[in-house]
ModelCIF file with pLDDT and N, C-alpha, C, O atoms, coordinates in Angstrom:
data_MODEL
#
_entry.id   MODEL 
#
_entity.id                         1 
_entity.type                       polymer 
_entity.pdbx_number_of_molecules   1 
#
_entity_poly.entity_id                      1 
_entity_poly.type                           'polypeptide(L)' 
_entity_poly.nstd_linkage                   no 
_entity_poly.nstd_monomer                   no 
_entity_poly.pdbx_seq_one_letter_code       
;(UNK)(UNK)(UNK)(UNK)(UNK)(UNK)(UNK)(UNK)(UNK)(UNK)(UNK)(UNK)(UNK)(UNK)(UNK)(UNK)
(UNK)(UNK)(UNK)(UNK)(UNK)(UNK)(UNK)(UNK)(UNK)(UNK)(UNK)(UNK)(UNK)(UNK)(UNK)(UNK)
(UNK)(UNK)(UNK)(UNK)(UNK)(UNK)(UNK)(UNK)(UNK)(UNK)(UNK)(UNK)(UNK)(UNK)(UNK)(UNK)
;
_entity_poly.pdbx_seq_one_letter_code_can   XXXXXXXXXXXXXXXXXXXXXXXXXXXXXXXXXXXXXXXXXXXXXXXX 
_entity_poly.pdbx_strand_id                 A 
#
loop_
_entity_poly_seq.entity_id 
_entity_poly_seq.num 
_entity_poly_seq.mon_id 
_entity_poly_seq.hetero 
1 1  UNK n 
1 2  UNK n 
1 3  UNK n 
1 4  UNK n 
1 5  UNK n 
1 6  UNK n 
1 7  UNK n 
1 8  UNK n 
1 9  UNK n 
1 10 UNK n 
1 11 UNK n 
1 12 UNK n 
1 13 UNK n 
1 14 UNK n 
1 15 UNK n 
1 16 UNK n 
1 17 UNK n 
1 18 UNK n 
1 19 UNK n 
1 20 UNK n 
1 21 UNK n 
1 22 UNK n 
1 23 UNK n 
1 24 UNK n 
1 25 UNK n 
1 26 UNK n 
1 27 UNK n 
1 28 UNK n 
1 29 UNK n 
1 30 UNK n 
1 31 UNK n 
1 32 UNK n 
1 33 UNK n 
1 34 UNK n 
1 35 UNK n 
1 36 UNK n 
1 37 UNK n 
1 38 UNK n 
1 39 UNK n 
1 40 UNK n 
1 41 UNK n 
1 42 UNK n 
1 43 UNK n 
1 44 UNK n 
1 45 UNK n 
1 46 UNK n 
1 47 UNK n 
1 48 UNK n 
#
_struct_asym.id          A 
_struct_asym.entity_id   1 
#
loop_
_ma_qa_metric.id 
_ma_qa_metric.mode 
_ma_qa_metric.name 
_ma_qa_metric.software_group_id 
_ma_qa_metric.type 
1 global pLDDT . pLDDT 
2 local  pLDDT . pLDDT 
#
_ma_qa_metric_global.metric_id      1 
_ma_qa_metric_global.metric_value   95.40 
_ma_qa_metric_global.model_id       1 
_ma_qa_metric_global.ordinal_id     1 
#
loop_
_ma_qa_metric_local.label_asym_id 
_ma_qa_metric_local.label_comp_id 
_ma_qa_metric_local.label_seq_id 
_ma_qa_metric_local.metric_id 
_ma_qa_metric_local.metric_value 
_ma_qa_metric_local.model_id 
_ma_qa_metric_local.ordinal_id 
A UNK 1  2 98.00 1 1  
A UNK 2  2 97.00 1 2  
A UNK 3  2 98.00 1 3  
A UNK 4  2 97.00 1 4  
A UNK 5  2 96.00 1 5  
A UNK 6  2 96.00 1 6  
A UNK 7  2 94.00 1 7  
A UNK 8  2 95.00 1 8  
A UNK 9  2 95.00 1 9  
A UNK 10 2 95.00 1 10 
A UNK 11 2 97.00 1 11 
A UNK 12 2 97.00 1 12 
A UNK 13 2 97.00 1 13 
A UNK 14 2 97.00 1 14 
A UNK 15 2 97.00 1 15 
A UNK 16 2 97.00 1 16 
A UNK 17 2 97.00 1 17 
A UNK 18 2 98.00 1 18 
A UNK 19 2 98.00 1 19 
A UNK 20 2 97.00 1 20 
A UNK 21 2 97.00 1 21 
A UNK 22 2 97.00 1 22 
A UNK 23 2 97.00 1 23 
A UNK 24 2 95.00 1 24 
A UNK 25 2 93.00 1 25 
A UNK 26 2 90.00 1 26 
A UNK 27 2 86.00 1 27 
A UNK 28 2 86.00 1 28 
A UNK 29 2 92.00 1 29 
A UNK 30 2 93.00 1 30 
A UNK 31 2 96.00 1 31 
A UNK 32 2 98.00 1 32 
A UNK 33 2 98.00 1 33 
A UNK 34 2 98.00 1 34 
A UNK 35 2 98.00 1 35 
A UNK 36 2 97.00 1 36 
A UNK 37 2 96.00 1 37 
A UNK 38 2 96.00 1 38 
A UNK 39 2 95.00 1 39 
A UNK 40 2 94.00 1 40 
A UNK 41 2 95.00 1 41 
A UNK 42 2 94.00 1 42 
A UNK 43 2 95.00 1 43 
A UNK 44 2 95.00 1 44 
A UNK 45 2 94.00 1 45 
A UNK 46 2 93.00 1 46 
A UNK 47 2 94.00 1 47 
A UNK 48 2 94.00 1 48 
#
loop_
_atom_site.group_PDB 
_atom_site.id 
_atom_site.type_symbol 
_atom_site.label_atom_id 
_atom_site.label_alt_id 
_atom_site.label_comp_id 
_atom_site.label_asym_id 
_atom_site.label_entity_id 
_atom_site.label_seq_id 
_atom_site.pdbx_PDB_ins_code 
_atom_site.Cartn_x 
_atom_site.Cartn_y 
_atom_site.Cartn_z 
_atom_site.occupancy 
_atom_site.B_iso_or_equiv 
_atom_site.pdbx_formal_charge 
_atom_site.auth_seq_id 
_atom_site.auth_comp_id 
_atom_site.auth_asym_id 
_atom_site.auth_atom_id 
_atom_site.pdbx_PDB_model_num 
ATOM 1   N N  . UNK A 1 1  ? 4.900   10.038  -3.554  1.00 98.00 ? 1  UNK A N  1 
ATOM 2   C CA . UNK A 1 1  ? 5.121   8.607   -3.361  1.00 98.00 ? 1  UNK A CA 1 
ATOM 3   C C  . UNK A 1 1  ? 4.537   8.228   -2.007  1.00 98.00 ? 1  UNK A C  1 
ATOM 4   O O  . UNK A 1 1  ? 4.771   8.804   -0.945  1.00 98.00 ? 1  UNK A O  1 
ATOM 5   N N  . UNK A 1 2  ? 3.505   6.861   -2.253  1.00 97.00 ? 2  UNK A N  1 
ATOM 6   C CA . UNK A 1 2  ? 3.365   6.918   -1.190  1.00 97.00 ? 2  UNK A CA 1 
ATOM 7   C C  . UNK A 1 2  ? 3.589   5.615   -0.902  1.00 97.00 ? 2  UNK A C  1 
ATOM 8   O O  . UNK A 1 2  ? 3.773   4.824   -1.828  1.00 97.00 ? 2  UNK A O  1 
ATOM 9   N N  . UNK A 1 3  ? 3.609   5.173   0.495   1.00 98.00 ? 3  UNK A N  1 
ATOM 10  C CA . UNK A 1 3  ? 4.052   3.677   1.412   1.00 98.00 ? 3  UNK A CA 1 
ATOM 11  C C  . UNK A 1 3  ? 3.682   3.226   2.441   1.00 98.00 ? 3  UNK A C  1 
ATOM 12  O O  . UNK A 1 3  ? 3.899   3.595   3.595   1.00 98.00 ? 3  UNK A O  1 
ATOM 13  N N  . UNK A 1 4  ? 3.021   2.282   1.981   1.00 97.00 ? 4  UNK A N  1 
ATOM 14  C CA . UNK A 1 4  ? 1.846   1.571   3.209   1.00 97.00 ? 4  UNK A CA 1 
ATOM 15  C C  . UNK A 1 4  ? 2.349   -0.215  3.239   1.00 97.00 ? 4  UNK A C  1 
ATOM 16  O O  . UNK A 1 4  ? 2.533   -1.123  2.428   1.00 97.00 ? 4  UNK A O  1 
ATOM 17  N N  . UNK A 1 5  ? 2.408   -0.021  4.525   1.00 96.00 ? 5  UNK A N  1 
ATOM 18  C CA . UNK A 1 5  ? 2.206   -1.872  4.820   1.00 96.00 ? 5  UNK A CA 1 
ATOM 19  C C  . UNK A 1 5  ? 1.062   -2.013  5.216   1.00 96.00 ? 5  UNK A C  1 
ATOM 20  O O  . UNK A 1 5  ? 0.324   -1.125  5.642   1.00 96.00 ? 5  UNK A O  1 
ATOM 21  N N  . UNK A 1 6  ? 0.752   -3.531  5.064   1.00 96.00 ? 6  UNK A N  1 
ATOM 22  C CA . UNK A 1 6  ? -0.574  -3.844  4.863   1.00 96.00 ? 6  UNK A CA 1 
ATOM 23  C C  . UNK A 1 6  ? -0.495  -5.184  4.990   1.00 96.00 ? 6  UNK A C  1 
ATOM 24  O O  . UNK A 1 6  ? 0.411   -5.852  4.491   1.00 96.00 ? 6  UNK A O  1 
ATOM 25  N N  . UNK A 1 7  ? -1.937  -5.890  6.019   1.00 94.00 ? 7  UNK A N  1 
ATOM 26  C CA . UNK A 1 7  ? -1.799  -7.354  5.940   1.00 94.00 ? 7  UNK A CA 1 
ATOM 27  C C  . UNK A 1 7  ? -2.299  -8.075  4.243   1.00 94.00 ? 7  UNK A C  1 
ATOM 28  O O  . UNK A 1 7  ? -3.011  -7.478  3.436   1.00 94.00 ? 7  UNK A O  1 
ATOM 29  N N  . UNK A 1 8  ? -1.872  -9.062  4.100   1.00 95.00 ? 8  UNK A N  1 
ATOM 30  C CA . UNK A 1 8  ? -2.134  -9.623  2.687   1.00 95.00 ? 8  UNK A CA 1 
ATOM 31  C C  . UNK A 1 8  ? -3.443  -9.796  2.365   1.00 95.00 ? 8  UNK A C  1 
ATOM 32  O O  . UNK A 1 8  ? -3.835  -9.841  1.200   1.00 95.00 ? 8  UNK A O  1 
ATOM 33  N N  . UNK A 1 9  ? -4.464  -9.939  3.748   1.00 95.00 ? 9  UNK A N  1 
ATOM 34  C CA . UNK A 1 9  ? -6.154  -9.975  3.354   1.00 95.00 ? 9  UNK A CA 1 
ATOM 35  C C  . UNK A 1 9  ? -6.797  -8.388  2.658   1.00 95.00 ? 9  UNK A C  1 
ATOM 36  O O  . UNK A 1 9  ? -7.662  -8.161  1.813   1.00 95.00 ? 9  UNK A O  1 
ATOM 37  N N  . UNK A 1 10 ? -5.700  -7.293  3.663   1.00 95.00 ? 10 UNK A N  1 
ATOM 38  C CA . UNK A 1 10 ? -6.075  -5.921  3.040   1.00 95.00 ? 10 UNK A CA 1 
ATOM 39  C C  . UNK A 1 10 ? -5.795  -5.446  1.547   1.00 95.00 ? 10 UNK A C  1 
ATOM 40  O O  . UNK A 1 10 ? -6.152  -4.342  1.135   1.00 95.00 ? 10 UNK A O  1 
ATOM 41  N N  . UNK A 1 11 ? -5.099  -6.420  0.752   1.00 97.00 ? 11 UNK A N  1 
ATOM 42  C CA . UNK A 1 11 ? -4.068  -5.716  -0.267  1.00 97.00 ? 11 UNK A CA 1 
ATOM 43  C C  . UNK A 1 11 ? -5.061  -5.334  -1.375  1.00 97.00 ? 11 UNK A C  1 
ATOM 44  O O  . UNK A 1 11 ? -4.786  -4.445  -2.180  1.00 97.00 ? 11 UNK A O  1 
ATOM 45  N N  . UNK A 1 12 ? -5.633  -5.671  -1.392  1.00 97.00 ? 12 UNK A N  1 
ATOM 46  C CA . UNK A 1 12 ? -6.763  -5.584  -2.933  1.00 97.00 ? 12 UNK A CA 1 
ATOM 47  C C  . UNK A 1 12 ? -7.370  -4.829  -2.638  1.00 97.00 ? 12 UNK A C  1 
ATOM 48  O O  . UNK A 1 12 ? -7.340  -3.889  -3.433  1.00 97.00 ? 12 UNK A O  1 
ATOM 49  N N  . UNK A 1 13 ? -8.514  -4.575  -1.150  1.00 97.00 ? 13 UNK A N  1 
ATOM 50  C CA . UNK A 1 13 ? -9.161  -3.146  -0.785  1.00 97.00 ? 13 UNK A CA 1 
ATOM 51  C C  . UNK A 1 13 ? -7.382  -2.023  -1.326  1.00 97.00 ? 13 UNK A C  1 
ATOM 52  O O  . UNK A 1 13 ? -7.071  -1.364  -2.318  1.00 97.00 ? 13 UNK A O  1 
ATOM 53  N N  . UNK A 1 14 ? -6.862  -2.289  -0.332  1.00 97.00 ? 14 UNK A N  1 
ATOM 54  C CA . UNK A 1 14 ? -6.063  -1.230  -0.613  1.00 97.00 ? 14 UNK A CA 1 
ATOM 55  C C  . UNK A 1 14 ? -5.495  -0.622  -1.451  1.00 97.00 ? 14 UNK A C  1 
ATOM 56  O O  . UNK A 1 14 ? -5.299  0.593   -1.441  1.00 97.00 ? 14 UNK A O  1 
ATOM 57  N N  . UNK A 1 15 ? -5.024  -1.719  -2.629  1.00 97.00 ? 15 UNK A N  1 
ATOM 58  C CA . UNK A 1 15 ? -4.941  -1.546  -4.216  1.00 97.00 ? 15 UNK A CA 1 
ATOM 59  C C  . UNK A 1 15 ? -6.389  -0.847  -4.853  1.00 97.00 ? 15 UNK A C  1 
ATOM 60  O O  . UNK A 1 15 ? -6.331  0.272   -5.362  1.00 97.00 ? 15 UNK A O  1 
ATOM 61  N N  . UNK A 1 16 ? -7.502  -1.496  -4.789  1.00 97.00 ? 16 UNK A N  1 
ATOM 62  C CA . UNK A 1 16 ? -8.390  -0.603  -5.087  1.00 97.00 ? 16 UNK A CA 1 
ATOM 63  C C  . UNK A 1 16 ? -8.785  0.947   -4.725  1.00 97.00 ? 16 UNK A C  1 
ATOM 64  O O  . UNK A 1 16 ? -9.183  1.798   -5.520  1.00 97.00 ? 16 UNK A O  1 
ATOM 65  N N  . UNK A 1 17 ? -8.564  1.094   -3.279  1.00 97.00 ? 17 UNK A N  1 
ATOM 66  C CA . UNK A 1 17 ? -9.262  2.438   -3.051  1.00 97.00 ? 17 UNK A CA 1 
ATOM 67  C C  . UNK A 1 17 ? -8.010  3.223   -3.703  1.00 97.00 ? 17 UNK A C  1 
ATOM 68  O O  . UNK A 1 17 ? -8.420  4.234   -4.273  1.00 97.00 ? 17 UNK A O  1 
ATOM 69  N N  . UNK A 1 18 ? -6.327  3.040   -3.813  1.00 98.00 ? 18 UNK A N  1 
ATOM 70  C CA . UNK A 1 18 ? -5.895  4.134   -4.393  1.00 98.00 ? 18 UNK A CA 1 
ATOM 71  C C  . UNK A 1 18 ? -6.066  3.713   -5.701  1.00 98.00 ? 18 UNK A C  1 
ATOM 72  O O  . UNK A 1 18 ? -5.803  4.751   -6.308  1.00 98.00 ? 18 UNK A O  1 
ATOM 73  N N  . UNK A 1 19 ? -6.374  2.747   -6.674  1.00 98.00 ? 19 UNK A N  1 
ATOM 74  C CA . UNK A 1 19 ? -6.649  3.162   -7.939  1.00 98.00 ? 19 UNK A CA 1 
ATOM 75  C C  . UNK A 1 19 ? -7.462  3.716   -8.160  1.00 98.00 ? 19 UNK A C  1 
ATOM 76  O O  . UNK A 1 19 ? -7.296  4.296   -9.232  1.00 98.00 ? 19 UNK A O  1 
ATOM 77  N N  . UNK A 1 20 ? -8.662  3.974   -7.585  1.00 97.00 ? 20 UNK A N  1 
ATOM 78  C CA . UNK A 1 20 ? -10.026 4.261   -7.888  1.00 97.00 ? 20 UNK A CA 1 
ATOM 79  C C  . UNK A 1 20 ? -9.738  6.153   -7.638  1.00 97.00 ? 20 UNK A C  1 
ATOM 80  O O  . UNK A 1 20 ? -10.107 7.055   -8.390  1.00 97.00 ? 20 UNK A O  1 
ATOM 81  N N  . UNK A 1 21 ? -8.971  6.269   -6.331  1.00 97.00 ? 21 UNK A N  1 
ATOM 82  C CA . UNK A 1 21 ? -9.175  7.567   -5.937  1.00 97.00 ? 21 UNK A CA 1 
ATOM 83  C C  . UNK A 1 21 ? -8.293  8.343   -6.551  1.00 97.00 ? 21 UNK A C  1 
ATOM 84  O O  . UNK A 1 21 ? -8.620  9.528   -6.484  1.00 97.00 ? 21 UNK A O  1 
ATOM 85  N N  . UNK A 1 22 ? -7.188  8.124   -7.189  1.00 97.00 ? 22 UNK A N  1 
ATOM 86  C CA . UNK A 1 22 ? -6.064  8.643   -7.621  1.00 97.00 ? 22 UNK A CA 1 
ATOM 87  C C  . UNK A 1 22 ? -6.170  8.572   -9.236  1.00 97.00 ? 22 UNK A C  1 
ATOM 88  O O  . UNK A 1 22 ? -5.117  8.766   -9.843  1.00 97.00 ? 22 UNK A O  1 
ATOM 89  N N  . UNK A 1 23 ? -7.057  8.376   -9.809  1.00 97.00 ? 23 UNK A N  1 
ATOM 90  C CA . UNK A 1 23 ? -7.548  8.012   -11.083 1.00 97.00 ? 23 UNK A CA 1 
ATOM 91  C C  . UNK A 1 23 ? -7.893  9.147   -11.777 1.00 97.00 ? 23 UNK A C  1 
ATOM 92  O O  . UNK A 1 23 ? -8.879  9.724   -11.318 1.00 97.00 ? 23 UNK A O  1 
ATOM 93  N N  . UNK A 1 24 ? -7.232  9.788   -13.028 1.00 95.00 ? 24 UNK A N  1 
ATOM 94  C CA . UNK A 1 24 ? -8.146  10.759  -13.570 1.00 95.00 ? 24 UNK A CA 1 
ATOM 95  C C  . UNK A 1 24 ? -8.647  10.522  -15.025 1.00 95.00 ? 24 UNK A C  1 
ATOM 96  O O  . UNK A 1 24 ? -9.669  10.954  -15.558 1.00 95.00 ? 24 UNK A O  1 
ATOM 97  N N  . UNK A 1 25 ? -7.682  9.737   -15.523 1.00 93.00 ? 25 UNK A N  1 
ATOM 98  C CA . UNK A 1 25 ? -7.984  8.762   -17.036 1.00 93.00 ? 25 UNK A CA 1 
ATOM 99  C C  . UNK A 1 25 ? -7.319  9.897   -17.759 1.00 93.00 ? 25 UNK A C  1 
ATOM 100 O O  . UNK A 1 25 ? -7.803  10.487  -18.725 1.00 93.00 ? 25 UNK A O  1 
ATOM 101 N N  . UNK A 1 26 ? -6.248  10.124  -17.237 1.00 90.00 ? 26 UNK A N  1 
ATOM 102 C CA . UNK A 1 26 ? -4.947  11.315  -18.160 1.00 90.00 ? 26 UNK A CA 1 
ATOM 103 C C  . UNK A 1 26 ? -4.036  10.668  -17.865 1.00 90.00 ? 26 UNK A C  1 
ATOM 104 O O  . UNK A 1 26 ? -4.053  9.939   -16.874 1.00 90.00 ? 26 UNK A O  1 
ATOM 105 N N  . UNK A 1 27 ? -2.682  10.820  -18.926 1.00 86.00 ? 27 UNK A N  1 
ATOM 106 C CA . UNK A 1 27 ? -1.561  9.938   -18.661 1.00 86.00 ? 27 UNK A CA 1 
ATOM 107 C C  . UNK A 1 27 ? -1.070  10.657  -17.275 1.00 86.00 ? 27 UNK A C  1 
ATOM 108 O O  . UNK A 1 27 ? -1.559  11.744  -16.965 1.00 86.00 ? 27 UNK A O  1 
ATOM 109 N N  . UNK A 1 28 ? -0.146  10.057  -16.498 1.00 86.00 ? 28 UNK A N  1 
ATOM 110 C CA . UNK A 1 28 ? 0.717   10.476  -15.577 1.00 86.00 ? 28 UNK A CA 1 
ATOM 111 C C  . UNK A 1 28 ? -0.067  9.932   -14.571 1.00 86.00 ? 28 UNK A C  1 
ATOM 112 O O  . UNK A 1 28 ? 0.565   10.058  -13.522 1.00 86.00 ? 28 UNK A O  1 
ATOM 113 N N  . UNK A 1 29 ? -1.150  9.379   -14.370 1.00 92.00 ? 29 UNK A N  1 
ATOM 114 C CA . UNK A 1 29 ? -1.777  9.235   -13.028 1.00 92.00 ? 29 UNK A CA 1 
ATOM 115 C C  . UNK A 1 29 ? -0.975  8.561   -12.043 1.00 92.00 ? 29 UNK A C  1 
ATOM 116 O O  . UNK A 1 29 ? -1.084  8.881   -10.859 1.00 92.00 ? 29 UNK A O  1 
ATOM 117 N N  . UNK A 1 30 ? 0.058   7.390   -12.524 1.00 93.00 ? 30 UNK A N  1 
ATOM 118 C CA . UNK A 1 30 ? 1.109   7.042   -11.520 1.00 93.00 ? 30 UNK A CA 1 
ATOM 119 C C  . UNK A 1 30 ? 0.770   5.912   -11.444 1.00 93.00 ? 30 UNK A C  1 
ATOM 120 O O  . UNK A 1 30 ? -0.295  5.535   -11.934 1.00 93.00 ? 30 UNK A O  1 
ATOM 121 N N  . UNK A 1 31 ? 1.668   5.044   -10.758 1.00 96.00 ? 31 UNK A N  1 
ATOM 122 C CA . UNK A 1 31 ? 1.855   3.387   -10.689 1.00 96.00 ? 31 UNK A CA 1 
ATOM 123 C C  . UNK A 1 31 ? 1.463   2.964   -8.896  1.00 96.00 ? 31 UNK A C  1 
ATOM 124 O O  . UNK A 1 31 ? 1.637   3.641   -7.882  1.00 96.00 ? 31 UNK A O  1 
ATOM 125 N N  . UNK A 1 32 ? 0.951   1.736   -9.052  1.00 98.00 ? 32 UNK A N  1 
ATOM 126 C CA . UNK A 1 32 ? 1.379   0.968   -7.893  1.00 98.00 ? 32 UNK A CA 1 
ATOM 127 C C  . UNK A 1 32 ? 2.480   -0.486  -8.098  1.00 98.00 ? 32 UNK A C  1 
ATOM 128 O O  . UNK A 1 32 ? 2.515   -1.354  -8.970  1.00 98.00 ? 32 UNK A O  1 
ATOM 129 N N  . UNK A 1 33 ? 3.414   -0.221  -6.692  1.00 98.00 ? 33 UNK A N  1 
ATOM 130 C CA . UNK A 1 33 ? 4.167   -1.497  -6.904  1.00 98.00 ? 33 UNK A CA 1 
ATOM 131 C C  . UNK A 1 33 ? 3.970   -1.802  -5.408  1.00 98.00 ? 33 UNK A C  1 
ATOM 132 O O  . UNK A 1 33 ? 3.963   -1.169  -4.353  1.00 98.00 ? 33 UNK A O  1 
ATOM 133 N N  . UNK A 1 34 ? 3.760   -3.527  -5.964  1.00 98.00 ? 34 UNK A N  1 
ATOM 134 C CA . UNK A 1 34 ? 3.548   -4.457  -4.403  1.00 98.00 ? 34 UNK A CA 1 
ATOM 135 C C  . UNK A 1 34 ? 5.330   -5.218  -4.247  1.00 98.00 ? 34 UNK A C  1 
ATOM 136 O O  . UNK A 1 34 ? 6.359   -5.465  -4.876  1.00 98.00 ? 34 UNK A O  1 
ATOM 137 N N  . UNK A 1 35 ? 4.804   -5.289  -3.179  1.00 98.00 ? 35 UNK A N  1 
ATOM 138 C CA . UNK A 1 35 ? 6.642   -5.903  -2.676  1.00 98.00 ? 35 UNK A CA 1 
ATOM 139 C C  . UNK A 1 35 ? 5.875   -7.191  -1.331  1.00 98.00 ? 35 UNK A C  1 
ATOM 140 O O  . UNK A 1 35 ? 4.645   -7.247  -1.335  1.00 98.00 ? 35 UNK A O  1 
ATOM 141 N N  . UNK A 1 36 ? 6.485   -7.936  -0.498  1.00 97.00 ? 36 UNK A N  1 
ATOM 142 C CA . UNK A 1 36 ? 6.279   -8.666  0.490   1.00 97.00 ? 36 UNK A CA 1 
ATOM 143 C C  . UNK A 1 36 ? 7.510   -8.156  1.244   1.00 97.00 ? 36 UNK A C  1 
ATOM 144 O O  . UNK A 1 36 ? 8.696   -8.188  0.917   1.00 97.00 ? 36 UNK A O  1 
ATOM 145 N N  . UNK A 1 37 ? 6.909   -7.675  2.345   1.00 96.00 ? 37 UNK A N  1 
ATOM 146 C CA . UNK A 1 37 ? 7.474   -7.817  4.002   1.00 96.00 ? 37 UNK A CA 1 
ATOM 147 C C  . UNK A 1 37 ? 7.741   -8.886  5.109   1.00 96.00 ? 37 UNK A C  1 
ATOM 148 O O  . UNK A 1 37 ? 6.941   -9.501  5.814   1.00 96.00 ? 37 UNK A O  1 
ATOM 149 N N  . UNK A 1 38 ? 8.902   -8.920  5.060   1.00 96.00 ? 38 UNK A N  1 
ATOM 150 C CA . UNK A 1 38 ? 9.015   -10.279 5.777   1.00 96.00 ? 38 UNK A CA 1 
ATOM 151 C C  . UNK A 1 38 ? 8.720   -10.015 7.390   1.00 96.00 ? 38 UNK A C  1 
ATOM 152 O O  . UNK A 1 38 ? 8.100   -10.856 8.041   1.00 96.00 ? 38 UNK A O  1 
ATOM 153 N N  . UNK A 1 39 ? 9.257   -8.669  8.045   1.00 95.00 ? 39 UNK A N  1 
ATOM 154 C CA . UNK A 1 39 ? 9.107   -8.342  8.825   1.00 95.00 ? 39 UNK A CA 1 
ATOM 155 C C  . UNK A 1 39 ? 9.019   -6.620  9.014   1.00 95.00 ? 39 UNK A C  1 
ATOM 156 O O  . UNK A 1 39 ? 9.558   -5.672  8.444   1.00 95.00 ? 39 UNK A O  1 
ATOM 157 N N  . UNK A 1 40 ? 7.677   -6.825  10.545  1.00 94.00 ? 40 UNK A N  1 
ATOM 158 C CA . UNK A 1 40 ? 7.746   -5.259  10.965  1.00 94.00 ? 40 UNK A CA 1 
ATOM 159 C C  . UNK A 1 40 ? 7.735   -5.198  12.336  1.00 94.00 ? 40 UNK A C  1 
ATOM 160 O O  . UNK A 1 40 ? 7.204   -6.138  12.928  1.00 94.00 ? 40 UNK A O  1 
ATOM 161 N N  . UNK A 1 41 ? 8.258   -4.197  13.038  1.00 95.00 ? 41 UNK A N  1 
ATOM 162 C CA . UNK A 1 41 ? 8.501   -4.000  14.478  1.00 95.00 ? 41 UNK A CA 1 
ATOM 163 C C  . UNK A 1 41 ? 8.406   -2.959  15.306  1.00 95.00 ? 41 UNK A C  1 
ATOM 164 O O  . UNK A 1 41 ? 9.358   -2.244  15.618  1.00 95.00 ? 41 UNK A O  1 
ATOM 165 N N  . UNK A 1 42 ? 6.893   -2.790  15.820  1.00 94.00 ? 42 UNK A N  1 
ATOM 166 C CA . UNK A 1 42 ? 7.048   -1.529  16.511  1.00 94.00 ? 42 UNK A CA 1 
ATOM 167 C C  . UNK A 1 42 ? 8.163   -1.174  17.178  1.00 94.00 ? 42 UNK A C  1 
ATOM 168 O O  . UNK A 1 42 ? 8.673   -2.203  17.620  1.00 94.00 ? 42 UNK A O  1 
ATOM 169 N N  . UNK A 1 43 ? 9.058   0.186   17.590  1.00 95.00 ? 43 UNK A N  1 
ATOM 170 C CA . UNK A 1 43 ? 9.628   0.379   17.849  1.00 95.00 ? 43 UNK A CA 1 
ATOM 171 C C  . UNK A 1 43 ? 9.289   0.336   19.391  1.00 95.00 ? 43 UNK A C  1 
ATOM 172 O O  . UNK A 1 43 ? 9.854   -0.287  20.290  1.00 95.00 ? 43 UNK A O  1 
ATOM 173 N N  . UNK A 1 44 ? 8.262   1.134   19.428  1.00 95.00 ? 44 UNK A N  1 
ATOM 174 C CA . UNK A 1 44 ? 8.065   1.697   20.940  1.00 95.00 ? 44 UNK A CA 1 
ATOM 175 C C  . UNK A 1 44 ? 7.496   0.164   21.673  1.00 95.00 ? 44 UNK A C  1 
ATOM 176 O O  . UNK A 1 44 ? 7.901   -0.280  22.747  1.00 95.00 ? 44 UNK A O  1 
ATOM 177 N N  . UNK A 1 45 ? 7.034   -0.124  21.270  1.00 94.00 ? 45 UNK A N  1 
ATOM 178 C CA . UNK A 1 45 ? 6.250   -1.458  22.234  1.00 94.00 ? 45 UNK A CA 1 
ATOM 179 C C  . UNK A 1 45 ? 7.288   -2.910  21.910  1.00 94.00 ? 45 UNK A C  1 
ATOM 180 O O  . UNK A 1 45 ? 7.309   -3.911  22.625  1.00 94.00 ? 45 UNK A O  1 
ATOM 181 N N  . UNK A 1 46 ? 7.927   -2.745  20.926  1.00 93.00 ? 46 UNK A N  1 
ATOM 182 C CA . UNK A 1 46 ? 8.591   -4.050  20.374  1.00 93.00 ? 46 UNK A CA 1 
ATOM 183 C C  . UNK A 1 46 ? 7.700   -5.329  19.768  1.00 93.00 ? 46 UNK A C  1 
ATOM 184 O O  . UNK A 1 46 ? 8.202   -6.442  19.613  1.00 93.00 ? 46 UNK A O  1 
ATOM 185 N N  . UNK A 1 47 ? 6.058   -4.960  19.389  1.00 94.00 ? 47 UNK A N  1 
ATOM 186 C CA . UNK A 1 47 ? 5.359   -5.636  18.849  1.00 94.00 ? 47 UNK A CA 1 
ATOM 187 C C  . UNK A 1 47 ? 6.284   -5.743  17.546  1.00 94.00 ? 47 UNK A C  1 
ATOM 188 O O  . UNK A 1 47 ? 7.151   -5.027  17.045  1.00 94.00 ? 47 UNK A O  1 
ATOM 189 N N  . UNK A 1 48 ? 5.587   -7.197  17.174  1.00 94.00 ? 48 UNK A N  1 
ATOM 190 C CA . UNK A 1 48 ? 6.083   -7.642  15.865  1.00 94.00 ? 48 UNK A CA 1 
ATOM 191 C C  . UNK A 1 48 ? 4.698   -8.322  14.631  1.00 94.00 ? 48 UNK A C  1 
ATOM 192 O O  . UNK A 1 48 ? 5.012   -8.719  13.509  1.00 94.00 ? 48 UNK A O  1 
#
């Protein structure tokens, strides 16, 4: 499983490169699910 945030201009590259790369055209290859982030916060710097 994997979990990436991502700005909303990136989402489609990013949807693409793991469908494309994770692809074998056998069942089981696995799902993507999109969600929206309302917020993120570096810890160490307190960027937001």
């Amino acid at each position: 499983k994997l979990e990436v945030v991502v700005a909303d201009s990136q989402l489609e590259r990013a949807m693409e490169a793991i469908t494309t790369a994770a692809r074998t055209g056998k069942i089981g290859d696995g799902k993507i699910f999109v969600t929206t982030v309302e917020q993120v916060v570096r810890i160490r710097t307190g960027e937001s």
